[in-house]
N, C-alpha and C. Protein backbone atom coordinates (compact mmCIF):
# COMPACT_ATOMS: atom_id res chain seq x y z
N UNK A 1 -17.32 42.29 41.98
CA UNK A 1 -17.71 41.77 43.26
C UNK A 1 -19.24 41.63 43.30
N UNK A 2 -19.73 40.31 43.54
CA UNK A 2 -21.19 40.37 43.75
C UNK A 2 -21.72 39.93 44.88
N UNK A 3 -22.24 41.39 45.73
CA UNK A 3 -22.44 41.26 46.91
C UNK A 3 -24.64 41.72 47.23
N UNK A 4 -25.05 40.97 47.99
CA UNK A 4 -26.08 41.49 48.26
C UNK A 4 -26.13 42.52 49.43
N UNK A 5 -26.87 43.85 49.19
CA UNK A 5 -26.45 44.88 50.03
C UNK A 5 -27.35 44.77 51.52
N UNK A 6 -26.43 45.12 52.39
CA UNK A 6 -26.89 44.97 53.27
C UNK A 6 -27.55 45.87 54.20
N UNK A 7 -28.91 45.97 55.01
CA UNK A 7 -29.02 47.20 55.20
C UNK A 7 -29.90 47.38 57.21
N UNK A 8 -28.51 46.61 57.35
CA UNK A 8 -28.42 47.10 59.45
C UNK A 8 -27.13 46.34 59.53
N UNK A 9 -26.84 46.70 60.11
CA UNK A 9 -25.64 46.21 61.18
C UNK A 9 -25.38 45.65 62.73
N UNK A 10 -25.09 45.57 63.34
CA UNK A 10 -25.39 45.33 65.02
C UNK A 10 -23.72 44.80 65.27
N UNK A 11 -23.67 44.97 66.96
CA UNK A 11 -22.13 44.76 67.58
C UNK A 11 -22.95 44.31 69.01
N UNK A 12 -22.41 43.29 69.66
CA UNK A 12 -22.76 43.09 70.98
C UNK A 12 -21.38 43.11 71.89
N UNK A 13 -21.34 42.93 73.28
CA UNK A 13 -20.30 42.88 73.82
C UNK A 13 -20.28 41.22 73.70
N UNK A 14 -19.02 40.85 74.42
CA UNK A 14 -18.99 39.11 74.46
C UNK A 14 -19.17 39.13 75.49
N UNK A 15 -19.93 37.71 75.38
CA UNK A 15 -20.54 36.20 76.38
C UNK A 15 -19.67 36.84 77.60
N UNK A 16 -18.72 36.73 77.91
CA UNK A 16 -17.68 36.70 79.40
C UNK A 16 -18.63 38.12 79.92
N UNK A 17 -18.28 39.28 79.23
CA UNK A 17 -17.92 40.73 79.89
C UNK A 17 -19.88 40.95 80.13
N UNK A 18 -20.43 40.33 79.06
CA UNK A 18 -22.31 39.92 79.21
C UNK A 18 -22.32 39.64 80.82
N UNK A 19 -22.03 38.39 81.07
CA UNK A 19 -21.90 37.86 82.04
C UNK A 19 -21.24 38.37 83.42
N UNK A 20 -20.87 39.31 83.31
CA UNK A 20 -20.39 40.32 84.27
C UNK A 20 -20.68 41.61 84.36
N UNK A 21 -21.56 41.87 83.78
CA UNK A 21 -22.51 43.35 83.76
C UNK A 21 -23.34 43.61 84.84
N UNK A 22 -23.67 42.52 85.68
CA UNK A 22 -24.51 42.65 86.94
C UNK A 22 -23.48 42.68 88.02
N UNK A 23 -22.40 42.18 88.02
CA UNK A 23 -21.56 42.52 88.69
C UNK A 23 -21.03 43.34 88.78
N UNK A 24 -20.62 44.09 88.13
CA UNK A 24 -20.33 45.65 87.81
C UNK A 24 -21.58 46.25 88.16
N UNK A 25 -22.18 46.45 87.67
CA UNK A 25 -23.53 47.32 87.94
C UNK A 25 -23.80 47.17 89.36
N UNK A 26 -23.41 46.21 90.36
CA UNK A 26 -23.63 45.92 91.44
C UNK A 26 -22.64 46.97 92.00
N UNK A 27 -21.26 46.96 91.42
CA UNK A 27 -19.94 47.20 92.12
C UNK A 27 -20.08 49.51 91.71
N UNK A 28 -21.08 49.40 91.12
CA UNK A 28 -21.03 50.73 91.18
C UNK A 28 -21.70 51.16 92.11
N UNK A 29 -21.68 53.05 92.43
CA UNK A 29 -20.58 53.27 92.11
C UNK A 29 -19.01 53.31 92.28
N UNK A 30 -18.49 53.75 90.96
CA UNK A 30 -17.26 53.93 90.99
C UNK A 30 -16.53 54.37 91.21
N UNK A 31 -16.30 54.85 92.37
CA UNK A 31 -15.66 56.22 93.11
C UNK A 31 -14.79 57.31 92.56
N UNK A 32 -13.43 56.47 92.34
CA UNK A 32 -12.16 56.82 92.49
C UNK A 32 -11.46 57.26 90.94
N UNK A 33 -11.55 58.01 90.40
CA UNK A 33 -10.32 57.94 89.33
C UNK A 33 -9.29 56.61 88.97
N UNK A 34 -8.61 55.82 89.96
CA UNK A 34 -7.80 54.81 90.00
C UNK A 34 -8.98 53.89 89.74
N UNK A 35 -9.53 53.19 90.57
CA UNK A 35 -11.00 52.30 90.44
C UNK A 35 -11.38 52.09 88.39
N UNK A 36 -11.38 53.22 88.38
CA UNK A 36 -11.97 53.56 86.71
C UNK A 36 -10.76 52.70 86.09
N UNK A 37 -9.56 53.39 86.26
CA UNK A 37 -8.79 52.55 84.96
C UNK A 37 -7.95 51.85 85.50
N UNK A 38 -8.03 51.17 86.64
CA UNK A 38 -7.54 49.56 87.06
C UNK A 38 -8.95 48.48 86.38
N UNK A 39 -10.03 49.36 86.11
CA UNK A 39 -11.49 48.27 85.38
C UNK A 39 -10.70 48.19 83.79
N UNK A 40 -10.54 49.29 83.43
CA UNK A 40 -10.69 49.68 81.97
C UNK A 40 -9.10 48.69 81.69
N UNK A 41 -8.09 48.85 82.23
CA UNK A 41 -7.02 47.87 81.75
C UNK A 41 -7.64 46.53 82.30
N UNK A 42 -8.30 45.92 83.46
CA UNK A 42 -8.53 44.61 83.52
C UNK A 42 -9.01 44.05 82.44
N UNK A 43 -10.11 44.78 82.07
CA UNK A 43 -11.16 44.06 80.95
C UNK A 43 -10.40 44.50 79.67
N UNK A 44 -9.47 45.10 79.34
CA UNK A 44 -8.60 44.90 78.06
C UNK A 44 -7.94 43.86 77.73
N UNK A 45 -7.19 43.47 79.23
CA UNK A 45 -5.90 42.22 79.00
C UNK A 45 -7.07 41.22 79.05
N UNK A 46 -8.31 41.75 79.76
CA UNK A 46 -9.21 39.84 79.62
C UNK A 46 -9.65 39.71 78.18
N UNK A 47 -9.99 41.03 77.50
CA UNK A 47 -10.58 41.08 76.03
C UNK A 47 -9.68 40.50 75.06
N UNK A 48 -8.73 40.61 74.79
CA UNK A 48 -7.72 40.51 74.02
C UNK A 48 -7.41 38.82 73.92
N UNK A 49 -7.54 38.32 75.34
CA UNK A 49 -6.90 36.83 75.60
C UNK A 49 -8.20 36.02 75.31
N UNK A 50 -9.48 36.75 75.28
CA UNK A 50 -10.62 35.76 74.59
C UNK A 50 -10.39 36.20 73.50
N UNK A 51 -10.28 36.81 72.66
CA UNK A 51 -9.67 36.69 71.54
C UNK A 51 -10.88 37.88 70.58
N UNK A 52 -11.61 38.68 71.43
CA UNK A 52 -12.80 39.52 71.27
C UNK A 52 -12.12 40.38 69.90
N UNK A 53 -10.76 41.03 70.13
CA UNK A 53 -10.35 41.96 69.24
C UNK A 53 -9.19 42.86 70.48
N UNK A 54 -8.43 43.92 70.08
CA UNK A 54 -7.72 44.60 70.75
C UNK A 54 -7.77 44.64 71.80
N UNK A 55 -6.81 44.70 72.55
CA UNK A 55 -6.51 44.81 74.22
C UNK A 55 -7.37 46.26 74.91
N UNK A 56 -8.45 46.46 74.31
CA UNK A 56 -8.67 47.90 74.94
C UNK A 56 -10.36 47.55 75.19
N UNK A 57 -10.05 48.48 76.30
CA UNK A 57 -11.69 48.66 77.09
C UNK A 57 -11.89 50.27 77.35
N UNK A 58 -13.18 50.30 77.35
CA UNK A 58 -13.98 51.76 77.96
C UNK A 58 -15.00 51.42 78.32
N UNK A 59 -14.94 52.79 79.41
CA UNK A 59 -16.05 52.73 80.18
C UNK A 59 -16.74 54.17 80.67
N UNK A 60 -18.48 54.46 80.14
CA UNK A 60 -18.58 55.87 80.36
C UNK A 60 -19.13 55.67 81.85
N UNK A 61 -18.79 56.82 82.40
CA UNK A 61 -19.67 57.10 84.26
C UNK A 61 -19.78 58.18 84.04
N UNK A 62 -20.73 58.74 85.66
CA UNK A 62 -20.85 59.98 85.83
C UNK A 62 -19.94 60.50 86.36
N UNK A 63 -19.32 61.74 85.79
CA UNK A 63 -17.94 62.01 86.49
C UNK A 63 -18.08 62.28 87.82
N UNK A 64 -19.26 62.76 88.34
CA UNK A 64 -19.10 62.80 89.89
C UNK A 64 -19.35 61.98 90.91
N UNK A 65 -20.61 61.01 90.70
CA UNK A 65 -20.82 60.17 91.37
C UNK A 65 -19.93 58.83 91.00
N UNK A 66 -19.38 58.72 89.71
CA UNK A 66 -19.03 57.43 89.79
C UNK A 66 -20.54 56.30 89.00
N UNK A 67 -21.14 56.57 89.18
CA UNK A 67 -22.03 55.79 88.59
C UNK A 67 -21.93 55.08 87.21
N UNK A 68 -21.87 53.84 86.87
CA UNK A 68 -21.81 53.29 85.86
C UNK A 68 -22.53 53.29 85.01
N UNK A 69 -22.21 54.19 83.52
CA UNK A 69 -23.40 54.11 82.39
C UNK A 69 -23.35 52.66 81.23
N UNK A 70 -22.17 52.67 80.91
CA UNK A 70 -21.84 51.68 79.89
C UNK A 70 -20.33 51.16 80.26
N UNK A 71 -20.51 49.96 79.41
CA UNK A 71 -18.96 49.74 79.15
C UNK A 71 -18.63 49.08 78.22
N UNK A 72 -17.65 49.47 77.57
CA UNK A 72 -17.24 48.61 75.98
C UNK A 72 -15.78 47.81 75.95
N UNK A 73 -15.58 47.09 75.26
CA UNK A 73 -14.39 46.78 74.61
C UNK A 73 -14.10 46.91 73.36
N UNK A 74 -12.85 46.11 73.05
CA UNK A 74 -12.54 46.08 71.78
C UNK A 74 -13.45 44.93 70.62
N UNK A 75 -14.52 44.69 69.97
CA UNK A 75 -14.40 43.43 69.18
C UNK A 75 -14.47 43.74 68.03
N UNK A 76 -13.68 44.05 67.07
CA UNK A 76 -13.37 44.41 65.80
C UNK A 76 -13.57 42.36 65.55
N UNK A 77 -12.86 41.79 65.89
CA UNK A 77 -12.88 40.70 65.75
C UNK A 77 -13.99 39.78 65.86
N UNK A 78 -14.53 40.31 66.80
CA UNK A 78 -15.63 39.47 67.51
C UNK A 78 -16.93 39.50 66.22
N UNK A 79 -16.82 40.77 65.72
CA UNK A 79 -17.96 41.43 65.07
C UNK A 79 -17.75 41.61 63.68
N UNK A 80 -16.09 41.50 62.83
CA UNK A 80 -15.83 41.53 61.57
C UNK A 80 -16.48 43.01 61.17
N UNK A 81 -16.29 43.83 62.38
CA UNK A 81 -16.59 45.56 61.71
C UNK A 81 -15.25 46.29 62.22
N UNK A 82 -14.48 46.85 61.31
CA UNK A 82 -13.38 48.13 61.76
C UNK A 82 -13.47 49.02 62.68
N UNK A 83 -15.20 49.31 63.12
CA UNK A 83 -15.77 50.20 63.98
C UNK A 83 -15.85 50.28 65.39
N UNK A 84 -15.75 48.82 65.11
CA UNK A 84 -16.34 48.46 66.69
C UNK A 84 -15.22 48.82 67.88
N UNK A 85 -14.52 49.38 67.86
CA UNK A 85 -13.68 49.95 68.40
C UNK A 85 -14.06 50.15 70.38
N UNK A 86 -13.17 49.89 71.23
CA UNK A 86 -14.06 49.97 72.85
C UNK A 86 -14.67 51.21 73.41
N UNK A 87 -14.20 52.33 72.96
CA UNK A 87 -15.24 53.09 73.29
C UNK A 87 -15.91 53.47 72.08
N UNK A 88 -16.08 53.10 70.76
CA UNK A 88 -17.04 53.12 69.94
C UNK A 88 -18.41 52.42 70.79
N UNK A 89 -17.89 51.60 70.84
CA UNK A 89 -18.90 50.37 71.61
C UNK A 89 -19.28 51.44 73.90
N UNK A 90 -18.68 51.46 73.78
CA UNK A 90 -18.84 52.17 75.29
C UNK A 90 -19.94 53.56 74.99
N UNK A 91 -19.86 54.36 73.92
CA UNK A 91 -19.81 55.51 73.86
C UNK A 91 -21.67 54.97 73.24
N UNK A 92 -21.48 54.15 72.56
CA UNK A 92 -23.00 53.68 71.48
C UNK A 92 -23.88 53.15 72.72
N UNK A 93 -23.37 52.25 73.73
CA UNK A 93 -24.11 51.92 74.71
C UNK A 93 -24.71 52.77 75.77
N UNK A 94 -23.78 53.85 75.82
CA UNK A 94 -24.51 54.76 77.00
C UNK A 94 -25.74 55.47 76.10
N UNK A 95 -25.62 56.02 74.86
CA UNK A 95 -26.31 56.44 74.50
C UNK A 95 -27.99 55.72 73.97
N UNK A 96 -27.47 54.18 73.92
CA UNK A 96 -28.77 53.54 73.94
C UNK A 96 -29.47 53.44 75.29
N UNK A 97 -28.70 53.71 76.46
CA UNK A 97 -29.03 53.08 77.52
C UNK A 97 -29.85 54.72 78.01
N UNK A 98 -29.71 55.66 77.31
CA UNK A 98 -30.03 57.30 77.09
C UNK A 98 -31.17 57.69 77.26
N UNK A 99 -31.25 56.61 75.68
CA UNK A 99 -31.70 57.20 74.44
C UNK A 99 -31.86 58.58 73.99
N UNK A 100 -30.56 58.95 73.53
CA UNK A 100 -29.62 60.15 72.90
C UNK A 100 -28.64 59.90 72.31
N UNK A 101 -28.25 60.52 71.66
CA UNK A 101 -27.04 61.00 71.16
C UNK A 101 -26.43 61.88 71.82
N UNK A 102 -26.57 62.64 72.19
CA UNK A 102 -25.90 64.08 73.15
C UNK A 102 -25.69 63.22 74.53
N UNK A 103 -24.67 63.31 74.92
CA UNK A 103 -24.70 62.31 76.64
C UNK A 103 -23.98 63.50 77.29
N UNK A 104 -24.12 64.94 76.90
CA UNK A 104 -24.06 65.88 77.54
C UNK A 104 -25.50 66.55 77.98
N UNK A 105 -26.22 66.15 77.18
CA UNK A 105 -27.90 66.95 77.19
C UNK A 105 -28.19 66.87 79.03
N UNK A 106 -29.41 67.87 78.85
CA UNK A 106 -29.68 68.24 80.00
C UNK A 106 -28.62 68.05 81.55
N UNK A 107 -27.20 68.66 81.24
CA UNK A 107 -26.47 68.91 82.04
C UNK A 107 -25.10 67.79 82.44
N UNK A 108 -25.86 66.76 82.06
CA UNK A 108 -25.01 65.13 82.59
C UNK A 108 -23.44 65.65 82.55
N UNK A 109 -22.83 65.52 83.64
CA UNK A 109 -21.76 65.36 83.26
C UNK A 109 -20.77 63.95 83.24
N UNK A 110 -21.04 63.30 82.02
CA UNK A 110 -20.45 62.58 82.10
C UNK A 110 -18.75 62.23 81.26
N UNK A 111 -18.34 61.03 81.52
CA UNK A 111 -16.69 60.68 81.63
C UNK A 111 -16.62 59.37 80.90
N UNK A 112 -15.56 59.64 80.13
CA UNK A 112 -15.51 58.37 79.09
C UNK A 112 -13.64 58.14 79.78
N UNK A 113 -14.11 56.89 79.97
CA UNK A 113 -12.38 56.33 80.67
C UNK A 113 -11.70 55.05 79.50
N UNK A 114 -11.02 55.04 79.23
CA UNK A 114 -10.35 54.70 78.52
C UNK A 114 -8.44 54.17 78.87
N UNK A 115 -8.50 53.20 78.48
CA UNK A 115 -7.02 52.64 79.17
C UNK A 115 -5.50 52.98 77.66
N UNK A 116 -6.11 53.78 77.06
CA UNK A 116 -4.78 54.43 76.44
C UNK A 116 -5.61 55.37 75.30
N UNK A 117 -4.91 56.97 74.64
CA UNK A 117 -5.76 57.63 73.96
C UNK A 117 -6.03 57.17 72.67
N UNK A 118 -7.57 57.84 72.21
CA UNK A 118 -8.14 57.04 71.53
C UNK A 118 -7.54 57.08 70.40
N UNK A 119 -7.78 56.34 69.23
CA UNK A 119 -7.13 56.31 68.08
C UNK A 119 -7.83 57.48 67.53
N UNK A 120 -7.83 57.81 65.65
CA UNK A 120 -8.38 59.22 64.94
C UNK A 120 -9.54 58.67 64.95
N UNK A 121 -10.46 57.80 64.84
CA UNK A 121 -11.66 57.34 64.87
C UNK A 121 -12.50 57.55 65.93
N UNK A 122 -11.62 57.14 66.97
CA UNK A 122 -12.45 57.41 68.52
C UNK A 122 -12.18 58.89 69.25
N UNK A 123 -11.26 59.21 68.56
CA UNK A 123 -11.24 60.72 69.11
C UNK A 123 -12.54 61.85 68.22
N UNK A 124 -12.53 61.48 67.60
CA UNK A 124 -13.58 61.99 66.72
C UNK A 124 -15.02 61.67 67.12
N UNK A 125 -15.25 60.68 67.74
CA UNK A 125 -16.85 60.25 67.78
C UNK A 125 -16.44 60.50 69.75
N UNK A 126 -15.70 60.45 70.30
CA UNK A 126 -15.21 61.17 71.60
C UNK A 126 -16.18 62.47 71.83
N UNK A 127 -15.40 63.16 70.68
CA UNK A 127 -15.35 65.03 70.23
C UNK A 127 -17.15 64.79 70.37
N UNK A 128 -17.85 64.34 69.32
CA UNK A 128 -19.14 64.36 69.06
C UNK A 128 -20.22 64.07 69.78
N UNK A 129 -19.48 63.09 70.76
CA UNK A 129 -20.69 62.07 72.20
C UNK A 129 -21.19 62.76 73.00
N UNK A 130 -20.83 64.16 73.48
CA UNK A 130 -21.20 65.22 74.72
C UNK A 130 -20.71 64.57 75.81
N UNK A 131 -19.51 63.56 75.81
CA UNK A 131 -19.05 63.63 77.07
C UNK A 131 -18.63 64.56 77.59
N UNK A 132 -18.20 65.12 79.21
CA UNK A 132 -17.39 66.29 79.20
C UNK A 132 -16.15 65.94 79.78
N UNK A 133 -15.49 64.52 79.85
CA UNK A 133 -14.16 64.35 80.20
C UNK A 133 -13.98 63.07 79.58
N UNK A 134 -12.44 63.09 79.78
CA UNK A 134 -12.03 61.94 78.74
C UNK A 134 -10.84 61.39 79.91
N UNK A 135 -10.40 60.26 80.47
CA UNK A 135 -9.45 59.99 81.20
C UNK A 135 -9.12 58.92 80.75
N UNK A 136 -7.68 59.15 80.77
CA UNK A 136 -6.63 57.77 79.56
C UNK A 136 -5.61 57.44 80.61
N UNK A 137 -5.09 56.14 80.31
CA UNK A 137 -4.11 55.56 81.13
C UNK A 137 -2.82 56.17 80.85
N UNK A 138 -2.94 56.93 79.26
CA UNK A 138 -1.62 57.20 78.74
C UNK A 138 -1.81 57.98 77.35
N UNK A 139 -0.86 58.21 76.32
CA UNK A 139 -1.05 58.52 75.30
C UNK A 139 0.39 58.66 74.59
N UNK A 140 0.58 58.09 73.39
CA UNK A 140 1.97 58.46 72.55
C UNK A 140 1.77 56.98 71.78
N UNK A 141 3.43 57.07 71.25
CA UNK A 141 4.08 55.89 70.59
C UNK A 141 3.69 54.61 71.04
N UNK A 142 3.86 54.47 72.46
CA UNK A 142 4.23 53.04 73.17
C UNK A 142 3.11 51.66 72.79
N UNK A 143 1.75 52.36 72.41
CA UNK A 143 0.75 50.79 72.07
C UNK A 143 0.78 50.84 70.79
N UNK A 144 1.63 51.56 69.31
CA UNK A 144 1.70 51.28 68.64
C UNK A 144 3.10 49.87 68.39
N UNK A 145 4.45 51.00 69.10
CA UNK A 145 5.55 50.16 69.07
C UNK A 145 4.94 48.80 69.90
N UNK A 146 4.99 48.42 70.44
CA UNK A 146 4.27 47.54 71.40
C UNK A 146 3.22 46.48 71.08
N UNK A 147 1.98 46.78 70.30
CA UNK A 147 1.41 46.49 69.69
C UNK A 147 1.11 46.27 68.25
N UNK A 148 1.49 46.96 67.42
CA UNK A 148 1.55 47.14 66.24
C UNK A 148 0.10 47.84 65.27
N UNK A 149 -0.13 48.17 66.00
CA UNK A 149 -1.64 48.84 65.55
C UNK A 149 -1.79 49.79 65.27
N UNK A 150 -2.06 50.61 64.00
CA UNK A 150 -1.88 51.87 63.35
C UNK A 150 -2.80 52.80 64.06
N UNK A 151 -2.36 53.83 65.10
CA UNK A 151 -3.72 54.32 65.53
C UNK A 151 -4.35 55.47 64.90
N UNK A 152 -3.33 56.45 63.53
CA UNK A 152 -3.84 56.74 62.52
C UNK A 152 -3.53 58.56 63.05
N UNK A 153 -3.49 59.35 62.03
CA UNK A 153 -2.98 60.83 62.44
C UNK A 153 -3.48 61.36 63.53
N UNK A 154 -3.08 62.13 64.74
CA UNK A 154 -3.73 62.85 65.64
C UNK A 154 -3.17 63.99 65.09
N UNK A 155 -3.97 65.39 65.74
CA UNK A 155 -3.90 66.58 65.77
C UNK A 155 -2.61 66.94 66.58
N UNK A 156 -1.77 67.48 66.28
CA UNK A 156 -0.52 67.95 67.58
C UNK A 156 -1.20 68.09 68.57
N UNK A 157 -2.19 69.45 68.74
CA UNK A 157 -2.67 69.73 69.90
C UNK A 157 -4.18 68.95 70.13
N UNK A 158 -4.19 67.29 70.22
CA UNK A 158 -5.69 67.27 70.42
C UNK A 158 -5.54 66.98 71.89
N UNK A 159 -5.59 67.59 73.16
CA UNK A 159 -5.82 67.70 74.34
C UNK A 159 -6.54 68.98 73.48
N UNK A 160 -5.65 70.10 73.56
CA UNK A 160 -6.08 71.54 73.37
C UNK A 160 -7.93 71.51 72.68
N UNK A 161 -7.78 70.88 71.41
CA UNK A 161 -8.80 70.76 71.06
C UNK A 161 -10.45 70.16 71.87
N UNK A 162 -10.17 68.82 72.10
CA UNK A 162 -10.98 68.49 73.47
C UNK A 162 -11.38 69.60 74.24
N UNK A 163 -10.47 70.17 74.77
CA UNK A 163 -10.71 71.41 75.87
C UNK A 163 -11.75 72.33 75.82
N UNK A 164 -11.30 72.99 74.39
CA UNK A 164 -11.55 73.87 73.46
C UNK A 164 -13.05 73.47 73.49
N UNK A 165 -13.21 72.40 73.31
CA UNK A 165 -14.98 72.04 72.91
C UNK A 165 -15.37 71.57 74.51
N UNK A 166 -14.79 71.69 75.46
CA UNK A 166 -15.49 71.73 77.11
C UNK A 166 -15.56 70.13 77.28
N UNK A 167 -14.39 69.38 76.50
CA UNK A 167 -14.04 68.18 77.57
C UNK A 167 -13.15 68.05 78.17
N UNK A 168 -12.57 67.71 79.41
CA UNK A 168 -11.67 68.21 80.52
C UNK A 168 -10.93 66.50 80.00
N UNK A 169 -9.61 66.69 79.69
CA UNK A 169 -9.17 65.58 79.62
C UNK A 169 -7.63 65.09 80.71
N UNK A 170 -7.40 64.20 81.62
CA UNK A 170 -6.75 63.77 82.46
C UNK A 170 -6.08 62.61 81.64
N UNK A 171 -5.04 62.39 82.24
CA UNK A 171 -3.82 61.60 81.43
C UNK A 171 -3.05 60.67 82.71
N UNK A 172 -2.51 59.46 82.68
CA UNK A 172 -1.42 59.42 84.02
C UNK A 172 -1.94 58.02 84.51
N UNK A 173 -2.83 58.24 84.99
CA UNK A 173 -3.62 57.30 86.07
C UNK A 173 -3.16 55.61 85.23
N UNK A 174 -2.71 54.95 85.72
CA UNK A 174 -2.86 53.41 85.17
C UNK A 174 -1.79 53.32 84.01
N UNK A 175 -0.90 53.66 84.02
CA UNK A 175 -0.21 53.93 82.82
C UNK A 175 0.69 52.88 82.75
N UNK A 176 1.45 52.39 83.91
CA UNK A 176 2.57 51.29 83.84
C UNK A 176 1.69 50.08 83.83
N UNK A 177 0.18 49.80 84.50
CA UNK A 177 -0.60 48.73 83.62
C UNK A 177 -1.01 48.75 82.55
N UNK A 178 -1.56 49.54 81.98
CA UNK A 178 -1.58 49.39 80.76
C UNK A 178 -0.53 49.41 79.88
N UNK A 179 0.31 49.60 79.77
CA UNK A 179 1.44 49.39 79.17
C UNK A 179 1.72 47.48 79.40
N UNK A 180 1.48 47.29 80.24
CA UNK A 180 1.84 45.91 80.91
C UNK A 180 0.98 44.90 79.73
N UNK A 181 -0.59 45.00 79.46
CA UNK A 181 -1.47 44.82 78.86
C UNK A 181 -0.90 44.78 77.15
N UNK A 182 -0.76 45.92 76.87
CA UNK A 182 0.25 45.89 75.58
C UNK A 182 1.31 45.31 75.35
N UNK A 183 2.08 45.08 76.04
CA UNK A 183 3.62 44.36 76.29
C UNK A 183 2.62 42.54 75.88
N UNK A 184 2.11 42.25 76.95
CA UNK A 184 1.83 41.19 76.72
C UNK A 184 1.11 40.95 75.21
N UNK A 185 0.07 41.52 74.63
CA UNK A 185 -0.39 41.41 73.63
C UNK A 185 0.54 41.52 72.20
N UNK A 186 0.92 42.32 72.70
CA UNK A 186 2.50 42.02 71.62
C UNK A 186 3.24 40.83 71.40
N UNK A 187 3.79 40.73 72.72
CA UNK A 187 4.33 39.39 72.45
C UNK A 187 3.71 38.49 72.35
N UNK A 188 2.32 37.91 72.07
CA UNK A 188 1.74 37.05 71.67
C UNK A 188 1.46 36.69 70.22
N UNK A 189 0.72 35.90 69.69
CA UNK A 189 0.36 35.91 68.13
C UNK A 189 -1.04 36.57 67.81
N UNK A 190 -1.29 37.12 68.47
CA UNK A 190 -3.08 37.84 68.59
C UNK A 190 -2.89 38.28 67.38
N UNK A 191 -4.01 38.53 66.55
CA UNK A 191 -4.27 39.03 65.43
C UNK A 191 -3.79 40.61 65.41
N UNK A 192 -3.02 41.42 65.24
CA UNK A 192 -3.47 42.93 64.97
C UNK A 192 -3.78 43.35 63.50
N UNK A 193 -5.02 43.58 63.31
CA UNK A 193 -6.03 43.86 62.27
C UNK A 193 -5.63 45.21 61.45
N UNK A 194 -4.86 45.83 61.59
CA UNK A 194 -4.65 46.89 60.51
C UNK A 194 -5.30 46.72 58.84
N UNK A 195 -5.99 47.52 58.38
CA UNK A 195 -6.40 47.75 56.82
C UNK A 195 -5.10 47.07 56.00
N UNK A 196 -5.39 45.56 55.48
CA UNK A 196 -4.30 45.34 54.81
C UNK A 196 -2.68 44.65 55.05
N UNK A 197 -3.06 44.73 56.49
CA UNK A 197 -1.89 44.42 57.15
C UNK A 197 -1.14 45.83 57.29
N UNK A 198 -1.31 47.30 56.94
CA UNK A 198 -0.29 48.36 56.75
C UNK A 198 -0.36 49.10 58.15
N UNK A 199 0.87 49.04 58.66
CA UNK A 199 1.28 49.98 60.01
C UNK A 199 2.23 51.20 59.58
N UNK A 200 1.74 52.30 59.05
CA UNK A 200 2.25 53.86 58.77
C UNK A 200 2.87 54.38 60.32
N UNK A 201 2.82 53.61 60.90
CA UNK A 201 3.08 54.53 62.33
C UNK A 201 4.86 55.48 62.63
């Protein structure tokens, strides 16, 4: 293989969700628990149908006020990186918007929302971000069967674990939409990008 090496990378959000960042930023804050992941499934089913990459969105706030730090989607596609994952991208933005790495430092308590649990990639850089809560529309089988997208080994107990390291994680909220979001993306021809085409699930 003769490749010239490359040495930066970069991921942006897309043109649409660009274009609606002042609107959001306007519409914060974000009050409500519900509010959070009726956003986080909207901007999935809109991500997916521009064709950005996976049906999934995140979004970090302050867990108490609601205040809007970042927000990501999916563009694995958009960007031709495996990484770019929506709260990869959610989780990288608050911290530029920081400038930190720790988005627990000096007390913040902040909340990474998410419209189904993260895959082994995003639970891992989750674990590492200093958020101190994690709130999912859902978690199990259903956006693999559904989707077809390998989301790759979890821990039996990774709630427990989360915990364990002082992130408070909530489950429930938005669950029959997002599911709705997946259903549709399934039955479409959308790309699902697995390594190879291989679904171990």
């Amino acid at each position: 293989m003769d490749v010239e090496l490359a040495s930066a990378f970069d991921a942006t959000l897309p043109p649409w969700l660009i274009d609606e960042l002042p609107e959001l930023l306007a519409a914060s804050p974000i009050s409500t628990p519900e509010e959070r992941i009726r956003l986080v499934n909207r901007l999935a089913d809109r991500n997916w149908r521009a064709g950005n990459g996976g049906p999934f969105a995140a979004i970090v706030v302050d867990a108490a006020s609601g205040a809007l730090v970042s927000v990501g989607v999916n563009v694995v596609l958009a960007s031709g990186l495996s990484a770019t994952h929506a709260e990869m991208m959610a989780l990288s933005l608050a911290q530029r918007a920081l400038g930190r790495w720790d988005l627990g430092a000096d007390g913040d308590e902040l909340e990474l929302v998410v419209n189904w649990r993260p895959c082994v990639m995003c639970y891992g850089a989750t674990m590492w971000s200093g958020v101190r809560a994690l709130t999912i529309a859902g978690e199990g089988a259903e956006v693999e069967r559904l989707t077809g997208f390998d989301e790759g080994p979890m821990p039996a107990d990774w709630v427990g674990e989360f915990e364990r390291r002082g992130i408070r994680v909530s489950i429930g909220l938005g669950h029959d939409d997002a599911i709705e979001v997946f259903r549709a993306f399934g039955a479409s021809d959308a790309v699902v990008y697995n390594a190879r085409g291989a679904n171990e699930a």
